[in-house]
Protein backbone atom coordinates (compact mmCIF):
# COMPACT_ATOMS: atom_id res chain seq x y z
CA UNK A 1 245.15 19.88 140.00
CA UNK A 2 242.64 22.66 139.85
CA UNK A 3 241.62 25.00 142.65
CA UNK A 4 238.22 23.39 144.41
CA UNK A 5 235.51 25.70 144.13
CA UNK A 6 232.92 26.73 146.77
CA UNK A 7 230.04 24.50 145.89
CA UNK A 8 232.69 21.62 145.56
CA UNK A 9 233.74 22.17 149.13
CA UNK A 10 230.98 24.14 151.23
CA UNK A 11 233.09 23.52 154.78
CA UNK A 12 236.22 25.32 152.92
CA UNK A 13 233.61 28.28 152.69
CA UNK A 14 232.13 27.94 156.00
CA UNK A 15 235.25 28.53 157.11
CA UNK A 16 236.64 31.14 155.49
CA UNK A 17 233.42 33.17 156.73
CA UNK A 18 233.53 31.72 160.05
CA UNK A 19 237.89 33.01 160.26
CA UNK A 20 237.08 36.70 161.79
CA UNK A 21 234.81 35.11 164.58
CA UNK A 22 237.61 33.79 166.06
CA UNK A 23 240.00 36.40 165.93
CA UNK A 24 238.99 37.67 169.67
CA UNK A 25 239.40 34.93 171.85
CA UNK A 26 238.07 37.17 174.93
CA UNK A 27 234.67 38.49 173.35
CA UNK A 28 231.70 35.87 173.25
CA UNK A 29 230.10 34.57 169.81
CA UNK A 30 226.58 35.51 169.16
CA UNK A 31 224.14 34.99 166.89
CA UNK A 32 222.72 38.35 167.03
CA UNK A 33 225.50 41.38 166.41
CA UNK A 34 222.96 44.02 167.24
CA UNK A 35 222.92 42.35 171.28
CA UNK A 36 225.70 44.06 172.63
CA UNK A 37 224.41 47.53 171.34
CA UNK A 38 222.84 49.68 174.28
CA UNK A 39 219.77 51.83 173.41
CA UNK A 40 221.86 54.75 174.47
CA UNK A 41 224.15 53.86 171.28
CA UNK A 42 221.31 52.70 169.40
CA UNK A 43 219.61 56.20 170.04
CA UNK A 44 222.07 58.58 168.91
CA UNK A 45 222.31 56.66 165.64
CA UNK A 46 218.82 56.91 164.80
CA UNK A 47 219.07 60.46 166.16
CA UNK A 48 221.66 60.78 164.02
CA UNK A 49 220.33 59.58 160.77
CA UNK A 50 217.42 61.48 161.11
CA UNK A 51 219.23 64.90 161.81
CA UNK A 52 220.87 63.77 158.58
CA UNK A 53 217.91 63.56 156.44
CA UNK A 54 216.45 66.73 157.50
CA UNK A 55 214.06 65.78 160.41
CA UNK A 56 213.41 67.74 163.56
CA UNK A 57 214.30 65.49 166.61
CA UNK A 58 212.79 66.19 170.20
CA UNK A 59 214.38 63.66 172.69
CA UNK A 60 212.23 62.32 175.65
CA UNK A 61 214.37 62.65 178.81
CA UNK A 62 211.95 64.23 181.40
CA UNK A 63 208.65 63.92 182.08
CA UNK A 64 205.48 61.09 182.54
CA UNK A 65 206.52 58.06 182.91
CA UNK A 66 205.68 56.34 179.30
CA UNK A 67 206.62 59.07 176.59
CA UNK A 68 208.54 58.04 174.20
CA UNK A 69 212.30 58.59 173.58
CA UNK A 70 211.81 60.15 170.30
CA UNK A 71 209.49 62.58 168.45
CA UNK A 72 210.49 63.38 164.96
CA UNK A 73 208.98 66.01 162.77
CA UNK A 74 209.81 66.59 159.14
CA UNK A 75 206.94 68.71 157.25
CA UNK A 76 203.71 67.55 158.02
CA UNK A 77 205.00 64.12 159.19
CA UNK A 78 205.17 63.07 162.59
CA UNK A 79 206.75 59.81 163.19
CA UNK A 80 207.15 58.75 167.67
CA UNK A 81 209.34 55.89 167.84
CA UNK A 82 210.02 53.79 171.26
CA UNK A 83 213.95 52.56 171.49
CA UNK A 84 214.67 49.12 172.59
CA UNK A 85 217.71 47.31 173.18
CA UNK A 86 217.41 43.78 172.01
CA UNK A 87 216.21 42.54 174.93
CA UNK A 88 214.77 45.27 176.09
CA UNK A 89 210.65 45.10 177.05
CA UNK A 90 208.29 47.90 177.37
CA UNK A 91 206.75 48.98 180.58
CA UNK A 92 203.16 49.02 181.17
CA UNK A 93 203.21 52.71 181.24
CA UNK A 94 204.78 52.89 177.54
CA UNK A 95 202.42 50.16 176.22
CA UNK A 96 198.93 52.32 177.35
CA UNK A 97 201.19 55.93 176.07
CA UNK A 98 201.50 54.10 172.58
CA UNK A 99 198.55 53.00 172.27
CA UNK A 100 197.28 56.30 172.52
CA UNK A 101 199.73 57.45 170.00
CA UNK A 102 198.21 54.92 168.00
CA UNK A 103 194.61 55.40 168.22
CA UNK A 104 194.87 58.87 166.93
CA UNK A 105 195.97 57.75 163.56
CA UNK A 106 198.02 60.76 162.45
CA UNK A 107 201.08 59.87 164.24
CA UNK A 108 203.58 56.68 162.78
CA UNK A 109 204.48 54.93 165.89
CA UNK A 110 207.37 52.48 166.12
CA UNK A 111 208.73 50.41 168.56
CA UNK A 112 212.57 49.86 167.26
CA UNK A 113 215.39 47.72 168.37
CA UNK A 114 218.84 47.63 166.40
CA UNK A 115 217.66 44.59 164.51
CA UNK A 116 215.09 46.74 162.83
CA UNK A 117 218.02 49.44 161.42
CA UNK A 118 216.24 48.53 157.71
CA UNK A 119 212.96 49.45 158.80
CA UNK A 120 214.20 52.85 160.74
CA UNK A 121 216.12 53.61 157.39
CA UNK A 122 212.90 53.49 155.21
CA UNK A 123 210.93 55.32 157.28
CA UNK A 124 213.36 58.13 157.79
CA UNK A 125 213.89 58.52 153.95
């Protein structure tokens, strides 16, 4: 008898991928990894990463209510990014700062949550 193969028996596969997310009985199954992350953790990775590839980072922890978290500055490049947790939802105040940021067209101006690690990657290369 030979071994069944993966397209012969997709639920064999499905559950060899689907083994690990039941190792932990006492932590939930989600659909989205990046929920549990805080934007505290998410922060110093992109802080992180961007000390790593040579940028200047400024961290917003005082100041108008709005700014912010992060100005980065690598040559003549400056790129303002907003963290998010998942979940997390902008205030009013950080909606009218960006779109200030915005309007002057020489700043890139993100709005980041860990589900958009690909995008923060490209744009800190």
């Amino acid at each position: 008898m030979s071994a069944a193969t993966a397209q012969e028996c997709p639920d064999l596969l499905i559950d060899r991928l689907n083994i690990r997310a039941f190792d932990w009985e006492d932590e939930p199954i989600t659909d989205n990894p990046f929920e549990s992350l805080t934007e505290a953790d998410f922060q110093a990775q992109v802080v992180d990463l961007a000390e790593l590839r040579g940028w200047d980072v400024a961290l917003h922890s005082r100041g108008p209510k709005g700014r912010p978290d992060l100005f980065m500055l690598r040559g003549d490049r400056l790129v303002v990014a907003e963290l998010k947790a998942e979940k997390g939802r902008l205030t009013h105040e950080q909606r009218i700062c960006l779109s200030y940021l915005m309007a002057s067209r020489k700043v890139d101006v993100y709005v980041w949550r860990p589900s958009n690690w690909n995008q923060v990657e490209k744009t800190l290369a």
